[in-house]
Protein backbone atom coordinates (compact mmCIF):
# COMPACT_ATOMS: atom_id res chain seq x y z
CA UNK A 1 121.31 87.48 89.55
CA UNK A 2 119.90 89.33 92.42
CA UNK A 3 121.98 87.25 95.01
CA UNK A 4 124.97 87.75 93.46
CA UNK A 5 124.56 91.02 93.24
CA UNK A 6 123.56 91.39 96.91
CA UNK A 7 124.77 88.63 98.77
CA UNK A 8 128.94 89.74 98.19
CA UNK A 9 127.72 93.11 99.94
CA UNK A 10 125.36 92.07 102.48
CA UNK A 11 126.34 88.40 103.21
CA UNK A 12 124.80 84.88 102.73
CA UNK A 13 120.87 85.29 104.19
CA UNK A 14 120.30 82.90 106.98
CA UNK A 15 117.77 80.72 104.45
CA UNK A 16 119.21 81.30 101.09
CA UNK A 17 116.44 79.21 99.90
CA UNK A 18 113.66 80.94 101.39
CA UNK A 19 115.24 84.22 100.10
CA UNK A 20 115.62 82.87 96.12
CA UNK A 21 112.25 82.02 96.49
CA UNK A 22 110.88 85.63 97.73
CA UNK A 23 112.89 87.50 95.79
CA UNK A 24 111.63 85.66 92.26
CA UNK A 25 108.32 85.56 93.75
CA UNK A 26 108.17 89.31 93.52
CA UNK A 27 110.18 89.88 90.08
CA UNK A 28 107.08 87.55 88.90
CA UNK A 29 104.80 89.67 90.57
CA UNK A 30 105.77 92.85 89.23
CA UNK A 31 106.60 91.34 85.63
CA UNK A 32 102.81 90.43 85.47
CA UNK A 33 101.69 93.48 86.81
CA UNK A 34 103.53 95.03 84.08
CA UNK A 35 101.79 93.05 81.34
CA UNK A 36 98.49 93.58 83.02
CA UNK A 37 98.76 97.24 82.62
CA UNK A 38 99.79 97.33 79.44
CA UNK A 39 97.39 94.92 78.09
CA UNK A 40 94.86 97.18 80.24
CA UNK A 41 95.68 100.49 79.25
CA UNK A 42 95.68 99.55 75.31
CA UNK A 43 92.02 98.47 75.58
CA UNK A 44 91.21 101.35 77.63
CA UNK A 45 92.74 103.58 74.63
CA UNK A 46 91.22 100.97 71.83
CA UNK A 47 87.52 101.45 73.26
CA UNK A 48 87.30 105.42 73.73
CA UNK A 49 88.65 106.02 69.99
CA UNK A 50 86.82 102.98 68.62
CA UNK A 51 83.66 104.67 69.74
CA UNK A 52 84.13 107.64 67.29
CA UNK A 53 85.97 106.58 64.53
CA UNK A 54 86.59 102.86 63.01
CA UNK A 55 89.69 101.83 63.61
CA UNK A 56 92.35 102.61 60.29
CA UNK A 57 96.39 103.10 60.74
CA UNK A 58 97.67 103.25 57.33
CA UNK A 59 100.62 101.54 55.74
CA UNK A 60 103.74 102.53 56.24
CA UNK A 61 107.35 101.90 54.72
CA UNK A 62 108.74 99.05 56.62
CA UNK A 63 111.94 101.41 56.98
CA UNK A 64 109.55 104.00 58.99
CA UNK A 65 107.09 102.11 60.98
CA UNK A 66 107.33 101.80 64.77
CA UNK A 67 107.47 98.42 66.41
CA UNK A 68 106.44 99.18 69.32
CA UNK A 69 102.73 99.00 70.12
CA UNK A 70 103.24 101.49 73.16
CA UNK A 71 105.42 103.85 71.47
CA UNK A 72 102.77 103.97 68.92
CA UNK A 73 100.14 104.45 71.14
CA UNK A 74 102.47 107.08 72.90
CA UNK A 75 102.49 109.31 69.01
CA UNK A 76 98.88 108.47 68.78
CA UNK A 77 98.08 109.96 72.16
CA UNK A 78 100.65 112.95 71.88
CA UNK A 79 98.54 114.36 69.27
CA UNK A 80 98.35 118.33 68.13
CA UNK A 81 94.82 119.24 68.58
CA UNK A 82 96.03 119.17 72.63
CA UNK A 83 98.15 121.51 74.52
CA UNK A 84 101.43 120.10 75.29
CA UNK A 85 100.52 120.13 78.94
CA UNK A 86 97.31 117.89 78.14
CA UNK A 87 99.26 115.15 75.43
CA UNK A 88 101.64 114.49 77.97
CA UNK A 89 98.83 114.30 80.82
CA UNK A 90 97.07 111.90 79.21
CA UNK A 91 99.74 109.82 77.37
CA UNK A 92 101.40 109.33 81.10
CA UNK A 93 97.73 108.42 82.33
CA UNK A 94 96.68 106.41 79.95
CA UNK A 95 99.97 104.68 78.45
CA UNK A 96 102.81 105.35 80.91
CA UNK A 97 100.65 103.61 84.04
CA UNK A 98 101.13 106.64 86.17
CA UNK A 99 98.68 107.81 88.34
CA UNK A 100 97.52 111.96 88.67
CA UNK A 101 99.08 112.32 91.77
CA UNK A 102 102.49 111.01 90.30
CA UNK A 103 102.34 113.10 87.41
CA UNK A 104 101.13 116.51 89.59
CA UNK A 105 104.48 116.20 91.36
CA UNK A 106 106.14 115.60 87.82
CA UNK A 107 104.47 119.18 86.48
CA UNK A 108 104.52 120.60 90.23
CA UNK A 109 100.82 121.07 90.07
CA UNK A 110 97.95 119.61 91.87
CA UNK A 111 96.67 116.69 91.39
CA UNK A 112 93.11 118.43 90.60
CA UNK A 113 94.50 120.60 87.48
CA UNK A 114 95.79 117.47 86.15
CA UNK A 115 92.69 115.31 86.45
CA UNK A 116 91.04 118.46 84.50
CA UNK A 117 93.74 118.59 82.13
CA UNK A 118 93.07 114.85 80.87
CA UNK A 119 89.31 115.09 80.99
CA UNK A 120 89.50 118.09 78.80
CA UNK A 121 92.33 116.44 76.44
CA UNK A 122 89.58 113.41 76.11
CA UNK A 123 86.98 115.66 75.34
CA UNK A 124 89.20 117.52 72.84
CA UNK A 125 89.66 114.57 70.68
CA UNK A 126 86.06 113.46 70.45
CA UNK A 127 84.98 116.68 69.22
CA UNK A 128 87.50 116.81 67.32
CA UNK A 129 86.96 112.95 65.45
CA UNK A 130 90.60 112.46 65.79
CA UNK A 131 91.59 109.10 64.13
CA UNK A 132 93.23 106.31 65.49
CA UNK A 133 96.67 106.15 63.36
CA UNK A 134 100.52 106.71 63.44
CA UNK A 135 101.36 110.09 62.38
CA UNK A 136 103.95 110.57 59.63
CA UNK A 137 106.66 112.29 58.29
CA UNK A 138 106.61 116.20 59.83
CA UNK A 139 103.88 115.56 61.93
CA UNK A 140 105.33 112.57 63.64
CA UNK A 141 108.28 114.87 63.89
CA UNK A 142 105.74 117.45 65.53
CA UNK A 143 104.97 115.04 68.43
CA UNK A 144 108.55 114.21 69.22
CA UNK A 145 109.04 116.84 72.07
CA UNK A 146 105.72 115.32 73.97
CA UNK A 147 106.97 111.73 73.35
CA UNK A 148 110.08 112.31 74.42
CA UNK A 149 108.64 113.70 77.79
CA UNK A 150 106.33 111.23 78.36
CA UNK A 151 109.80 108.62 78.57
CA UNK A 152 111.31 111.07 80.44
CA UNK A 153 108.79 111.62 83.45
CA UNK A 154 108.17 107.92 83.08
CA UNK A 155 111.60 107.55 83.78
CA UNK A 156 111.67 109.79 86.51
CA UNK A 157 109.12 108.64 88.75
CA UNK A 158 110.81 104.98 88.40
CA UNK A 159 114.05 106.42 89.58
CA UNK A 160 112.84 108.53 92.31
CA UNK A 161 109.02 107.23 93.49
CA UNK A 162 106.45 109.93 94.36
CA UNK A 163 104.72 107.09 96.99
CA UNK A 164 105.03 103.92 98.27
CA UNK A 165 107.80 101.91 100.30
CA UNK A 166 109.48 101.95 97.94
CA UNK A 167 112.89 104.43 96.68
CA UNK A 168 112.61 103.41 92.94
CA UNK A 169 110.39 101.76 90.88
CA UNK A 170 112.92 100.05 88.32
CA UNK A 171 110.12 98.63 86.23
CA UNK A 172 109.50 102.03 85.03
CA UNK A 173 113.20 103.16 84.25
CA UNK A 174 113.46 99.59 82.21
CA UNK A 175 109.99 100.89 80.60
CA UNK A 176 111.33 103.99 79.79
CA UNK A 177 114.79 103.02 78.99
CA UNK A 178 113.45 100.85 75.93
CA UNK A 179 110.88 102.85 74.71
CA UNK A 180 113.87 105.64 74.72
CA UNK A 181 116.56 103.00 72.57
CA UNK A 182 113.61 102.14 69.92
CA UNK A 183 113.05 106.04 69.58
CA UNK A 184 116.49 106.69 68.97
CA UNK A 185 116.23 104.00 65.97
CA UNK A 186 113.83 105.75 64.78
CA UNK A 187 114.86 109.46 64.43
CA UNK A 188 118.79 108.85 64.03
CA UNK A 189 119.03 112.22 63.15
CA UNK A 190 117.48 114.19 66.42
CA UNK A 191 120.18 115.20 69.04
CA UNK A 192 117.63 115.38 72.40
CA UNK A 193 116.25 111.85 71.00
CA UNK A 194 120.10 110.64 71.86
CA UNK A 195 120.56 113.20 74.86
CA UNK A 196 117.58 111.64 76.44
CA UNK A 197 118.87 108.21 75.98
CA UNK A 198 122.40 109.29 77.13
CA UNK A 199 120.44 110.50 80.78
CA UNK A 200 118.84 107.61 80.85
CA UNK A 201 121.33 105.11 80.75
CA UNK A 202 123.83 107.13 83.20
CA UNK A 203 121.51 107.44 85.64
CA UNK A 204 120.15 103.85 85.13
CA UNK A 205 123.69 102.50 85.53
CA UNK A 206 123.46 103.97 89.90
CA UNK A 207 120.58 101.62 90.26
CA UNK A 208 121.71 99.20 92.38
CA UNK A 209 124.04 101.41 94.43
CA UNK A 210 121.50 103.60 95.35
CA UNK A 211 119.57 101.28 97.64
CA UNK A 212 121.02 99.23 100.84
CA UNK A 213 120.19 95.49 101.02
CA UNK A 214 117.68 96.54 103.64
CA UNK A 215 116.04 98.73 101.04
CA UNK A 216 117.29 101.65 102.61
CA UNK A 217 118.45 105.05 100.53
CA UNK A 218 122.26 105.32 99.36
CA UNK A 219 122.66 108.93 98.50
CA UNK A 220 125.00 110.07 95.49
CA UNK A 221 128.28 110.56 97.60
CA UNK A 222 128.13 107.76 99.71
CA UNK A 223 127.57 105.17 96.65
CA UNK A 224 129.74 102.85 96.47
CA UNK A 225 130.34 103.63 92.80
CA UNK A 226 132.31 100.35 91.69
CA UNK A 227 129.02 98.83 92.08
CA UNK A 228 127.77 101.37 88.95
CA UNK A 229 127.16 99.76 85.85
CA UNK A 230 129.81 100.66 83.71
CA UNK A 231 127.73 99.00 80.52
CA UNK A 232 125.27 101.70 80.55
CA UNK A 233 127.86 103.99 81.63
CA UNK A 234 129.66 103.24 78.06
CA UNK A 235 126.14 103.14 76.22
CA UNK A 236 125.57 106.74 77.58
CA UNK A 237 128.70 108.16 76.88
CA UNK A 238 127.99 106.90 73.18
CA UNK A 239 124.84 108.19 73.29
CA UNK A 240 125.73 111.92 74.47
CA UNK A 241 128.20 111.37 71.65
CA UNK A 242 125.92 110.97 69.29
CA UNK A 243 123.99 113.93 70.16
CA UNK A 244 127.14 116.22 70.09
CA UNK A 245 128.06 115.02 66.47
CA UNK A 246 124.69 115.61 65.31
CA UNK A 247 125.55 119.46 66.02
CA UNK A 248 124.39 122.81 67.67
CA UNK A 249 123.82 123.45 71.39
CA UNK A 250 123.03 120.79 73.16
CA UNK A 251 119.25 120.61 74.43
CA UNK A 252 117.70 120.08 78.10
CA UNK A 253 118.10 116.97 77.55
CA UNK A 254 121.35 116.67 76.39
CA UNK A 255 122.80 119.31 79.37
CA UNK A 256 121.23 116.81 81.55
CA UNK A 257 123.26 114.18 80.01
CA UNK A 258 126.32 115.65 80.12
CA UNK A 259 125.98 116.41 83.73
CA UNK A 260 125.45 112.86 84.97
CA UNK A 261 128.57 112.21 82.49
CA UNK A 262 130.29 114.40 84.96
CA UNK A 263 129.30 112.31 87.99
CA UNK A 264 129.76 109.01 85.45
CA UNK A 265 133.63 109.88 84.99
CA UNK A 266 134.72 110.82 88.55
CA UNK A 267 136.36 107.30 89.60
CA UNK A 268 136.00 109.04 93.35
CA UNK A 269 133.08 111.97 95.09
CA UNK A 270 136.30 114.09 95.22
CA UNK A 271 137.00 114.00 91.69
CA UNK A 272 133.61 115.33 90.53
CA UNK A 273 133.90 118.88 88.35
CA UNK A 274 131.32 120.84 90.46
CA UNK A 275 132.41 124.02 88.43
CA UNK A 276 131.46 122.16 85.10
CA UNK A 277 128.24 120.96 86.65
CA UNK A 278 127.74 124.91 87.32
CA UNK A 279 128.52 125.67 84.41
CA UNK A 280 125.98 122.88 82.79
CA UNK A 281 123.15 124.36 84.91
CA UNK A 282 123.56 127.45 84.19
CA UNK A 283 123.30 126.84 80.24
CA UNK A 284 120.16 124.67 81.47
CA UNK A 285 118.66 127.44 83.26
CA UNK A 286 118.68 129.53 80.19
CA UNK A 287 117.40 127.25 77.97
CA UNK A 288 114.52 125.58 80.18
CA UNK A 289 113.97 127.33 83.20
CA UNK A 290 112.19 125.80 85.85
CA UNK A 291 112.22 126.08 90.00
CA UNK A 292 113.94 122.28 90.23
CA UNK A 293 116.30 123.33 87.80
CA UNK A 294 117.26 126.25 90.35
CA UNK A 295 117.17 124.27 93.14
CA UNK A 296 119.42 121.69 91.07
CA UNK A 297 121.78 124.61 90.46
CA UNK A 298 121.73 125.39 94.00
CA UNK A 299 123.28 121.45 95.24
CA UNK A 300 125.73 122.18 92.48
CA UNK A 301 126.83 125.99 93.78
CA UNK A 302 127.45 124.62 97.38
CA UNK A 303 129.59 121.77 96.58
CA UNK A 304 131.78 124.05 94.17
CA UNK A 305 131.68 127.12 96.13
CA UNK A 306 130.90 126.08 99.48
CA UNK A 307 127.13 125.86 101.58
CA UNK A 308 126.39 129.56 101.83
CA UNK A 309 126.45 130.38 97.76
CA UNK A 310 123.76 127.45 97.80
CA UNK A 311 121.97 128.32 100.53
CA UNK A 312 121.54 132.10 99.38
CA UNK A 313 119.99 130.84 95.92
CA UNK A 314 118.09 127.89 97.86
CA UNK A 315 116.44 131.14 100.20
CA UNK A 316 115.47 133.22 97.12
CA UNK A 317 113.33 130.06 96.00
CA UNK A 318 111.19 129.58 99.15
CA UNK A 319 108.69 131.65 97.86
CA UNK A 320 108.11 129.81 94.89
CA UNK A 321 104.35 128.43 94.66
CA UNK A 322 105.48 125.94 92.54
CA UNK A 323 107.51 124.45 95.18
CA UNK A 324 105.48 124.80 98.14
CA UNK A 325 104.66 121.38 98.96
CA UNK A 326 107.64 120.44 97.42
CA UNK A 327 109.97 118.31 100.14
CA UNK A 328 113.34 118.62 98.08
CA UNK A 329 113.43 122.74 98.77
CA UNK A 330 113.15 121.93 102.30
CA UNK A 331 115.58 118.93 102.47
CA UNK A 332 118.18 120.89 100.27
CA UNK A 333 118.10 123.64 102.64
CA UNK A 334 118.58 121.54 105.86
CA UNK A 335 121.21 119.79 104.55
CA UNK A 336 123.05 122.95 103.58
CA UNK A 337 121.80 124.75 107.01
CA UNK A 338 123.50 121.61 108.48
CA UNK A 339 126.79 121.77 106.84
CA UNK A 340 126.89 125.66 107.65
CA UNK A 341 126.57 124.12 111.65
CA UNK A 342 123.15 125.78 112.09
CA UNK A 343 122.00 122.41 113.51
CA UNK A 344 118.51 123.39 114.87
CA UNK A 345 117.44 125.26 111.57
CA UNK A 346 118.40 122.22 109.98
CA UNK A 347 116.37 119.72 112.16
CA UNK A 348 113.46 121.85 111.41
CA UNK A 349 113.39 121.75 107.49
CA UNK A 350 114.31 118.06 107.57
CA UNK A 351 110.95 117.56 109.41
CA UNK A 352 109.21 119.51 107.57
CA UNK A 353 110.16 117.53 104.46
CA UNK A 354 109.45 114.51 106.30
CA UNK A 355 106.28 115.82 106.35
CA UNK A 356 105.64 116.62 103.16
CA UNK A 357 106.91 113.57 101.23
CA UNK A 358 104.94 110.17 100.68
CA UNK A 359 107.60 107.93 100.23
CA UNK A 360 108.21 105.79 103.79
CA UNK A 361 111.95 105.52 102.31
CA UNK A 362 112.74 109.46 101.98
CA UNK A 363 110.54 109.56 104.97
CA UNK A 364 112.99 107.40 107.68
CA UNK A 365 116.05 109.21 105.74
CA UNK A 366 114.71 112.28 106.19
CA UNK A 367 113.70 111.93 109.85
CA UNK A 368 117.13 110.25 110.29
CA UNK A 369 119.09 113.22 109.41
CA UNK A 370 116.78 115.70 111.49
CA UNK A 371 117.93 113.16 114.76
CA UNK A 372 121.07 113.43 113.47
CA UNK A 373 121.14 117.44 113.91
CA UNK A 374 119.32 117.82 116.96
CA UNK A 375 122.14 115.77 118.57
CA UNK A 376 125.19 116.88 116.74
CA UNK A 377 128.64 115.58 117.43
CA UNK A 378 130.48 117.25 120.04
CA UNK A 379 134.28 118.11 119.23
CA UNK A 380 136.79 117.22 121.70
CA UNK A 381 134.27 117.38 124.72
CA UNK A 382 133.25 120.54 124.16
CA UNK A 383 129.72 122.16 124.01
CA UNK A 384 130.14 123.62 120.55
CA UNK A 385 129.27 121.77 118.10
CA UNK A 386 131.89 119.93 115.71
CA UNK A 387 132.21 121.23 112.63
CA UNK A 388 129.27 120.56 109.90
CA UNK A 389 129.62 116.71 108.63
CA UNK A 390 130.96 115.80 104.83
CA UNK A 391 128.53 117.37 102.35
CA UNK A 392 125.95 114.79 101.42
CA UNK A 393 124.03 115.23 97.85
CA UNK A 394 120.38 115.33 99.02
CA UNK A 395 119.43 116.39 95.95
CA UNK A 396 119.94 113.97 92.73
CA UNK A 397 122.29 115.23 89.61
CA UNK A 398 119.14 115.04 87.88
CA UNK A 399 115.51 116.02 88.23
CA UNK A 400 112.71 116.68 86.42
CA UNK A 401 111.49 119.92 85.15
């Protein structure tokens, strides 16, 4: 599958053999790295609740029980006695095989605060005896909103890795993306449930346009966007159907949805409704508003209403603690610094988000596009620089919170 996806696009390796080989070599590897976590972080789980209560999940209606052995232990985890902050801390710890520095840049916190946050949620359930079982009925309903951002930041950090040499991590978004389908099974009836699922599957179906055959980033404009998968494309255009017809506003999740539907249905970059995806934000600002969501709302000001509307929100958020060591703010604003011809501005914040990021894929891109503006194209022989280059979306459609 993997060779004919890649070998039309990048051509027939010099030892197809040799390359079939490596490539199932490492699908193998990470499938049973997958199981290995799993399998580890259920025992982990089993032994620190075993220790204070004897093991008892009740029965259930067979119409209402949850199949899944890590979504259960994901409603188990997510449970009330904890601040929402420390449920989903310790669920994506313990269950979603993420480490405290990946889920400090989830939360935009340091990696310290959350290693206190899950030591104190661990010490919150043992005083509190807090039984191993499946909640029911309203209170299963009560954990919802920390389940369903466990699957979300689980998805997140698969689709956009904190570390590593890697620019995804697709085992996670397949993680996520089936825990997010059993959910929606399960509670028919919630709209964010089905808006989660719809953002999901959109933004699943760019997977293997985003990266080269080298392994090198593809950003959103310059996708080659035949190559998305129109399958999940349809399921998430069902699924953000099915969250409208429930009715009311759509939530965060949902707004989310809809604006990858907006990047979904435009055939071409051209053809993209940047006003609707203003629009979008701006309802998603209201409703949750965070710093990313800002700087989200920035990408989607400058390619509606041109580099300098952007760049004037991006400059009110550079004082934001939360996004000091953040490298999108400074990648954002080179890129619009860039297409606004201020070339050696630009340079500098593409460094300087260089150095901030530890992914060695963002990294080269990153340091690519600050060479890139320290030796500008000159127009017709001139000194002056040419005019700024094609807008390019540094900044994903989506991002977390």
């Amino acid at each position: 599958m993997a060779a004919l996806e890649q070998w039309p696009q990048s051509g027939v390796p010099d030892k197809p053999g040799a390359w079939l080989m490596g490539t199932a070599k490492h699908r193998a590897i990470d499938l049973l790295r997958r199981n290995a976590r799993f399998e580890r972080k259920v025992e982990e789980l089993g032994r620190e609740l075993e220790v204070r209560q004897e093991i008892a999940i009740p029965d259930v209606d067979a119409g209402d029980s949850i199949d899944d052995d890590l979504l259960r232990l994901m409603f188990v985890a997510c449970h009330p006695v904890l601040s929402t902050d420390a449920r989903v801390a310790l669920t994506l710890r313990l269950l979603g095989g993420l480490t405290t520095d990946e889920i400090a840049r989830a939360f935009l916190i340091s990696e310290s605060t959350v290693a206190q946050r899950i030591v104190r949620a661990k010490r919150s359930l043992a005083e509190a005896h807090v039984p191993f079982e499946v909640p029911q009925g309203a209170e299963r309903a009560a954990r919802l909103s920390s389940v369903l951002e466990v699957i979300y930041l689980i998805f997140n950090e698969g689709y956009s890795a904190t570390a590593g040499n890697h620019w995804m991590r697709p085992e996670l978004c397949e993680d996520a993306l089936r825990l997010g389908r059993v959910l929606a099974e399960l509670a028919p009836n919630e709209p964010e449930v089905h808006g989660l699922v719809a953002l999901m599957e959109i933004q699943a179906s760019r997977v293997r346009a985003r990266v080269s055959s080298s392994g090198q980033p593809i950003l959103l404009l310059d996708q080659n966007r035949s190559r998305w998968d129109q399958l999940l494309i349809r399921r998430g255009f069902h699924a953000l159907e099915r969250a409208e017809k429930l009715g009311g506003a759509l939530g965060p999740y949902g707004l989310q949805a809809a604006i990858a539907a907006c990047h979904a249905g435009a055939r071409f970059p051209e053809e993209t409704d940047w006003e609707r995806i203003v629009a979008l934000y701006d309802a998603l600002a209201q409703l949750a508003p965070s710093p990313v969501v800002e700087l989200n709302r920035a990408v989607a000001l400058a390619m509606a209403f041109g580099p300098a509307a952007g760049l004037e929100l991006v400059d009110s958020l550079t004082d934001e603690p939360a996004l000091k060591d953040y490298p999108l703010l400074s990648s954002v604003r080179g890129d619009l610094l860039a297409r606004l011809g201020r070339f050696e501005e630009a340079r500098s914040e593409f460094e300087h988000a260089a150095q901030l990021t530890r992914n060695a894929r963002q990294r080269d891109l990153l340091l690519e596009r600050a060479a890139a503006c320290a030796h500008p194209v000159r127009a017709s022989g001139r000194d002056s620089p040419a005019p700024a280059p094609a807008p390019r979306a540094t900044l994903p459609s989506w991002a977390p919170r």
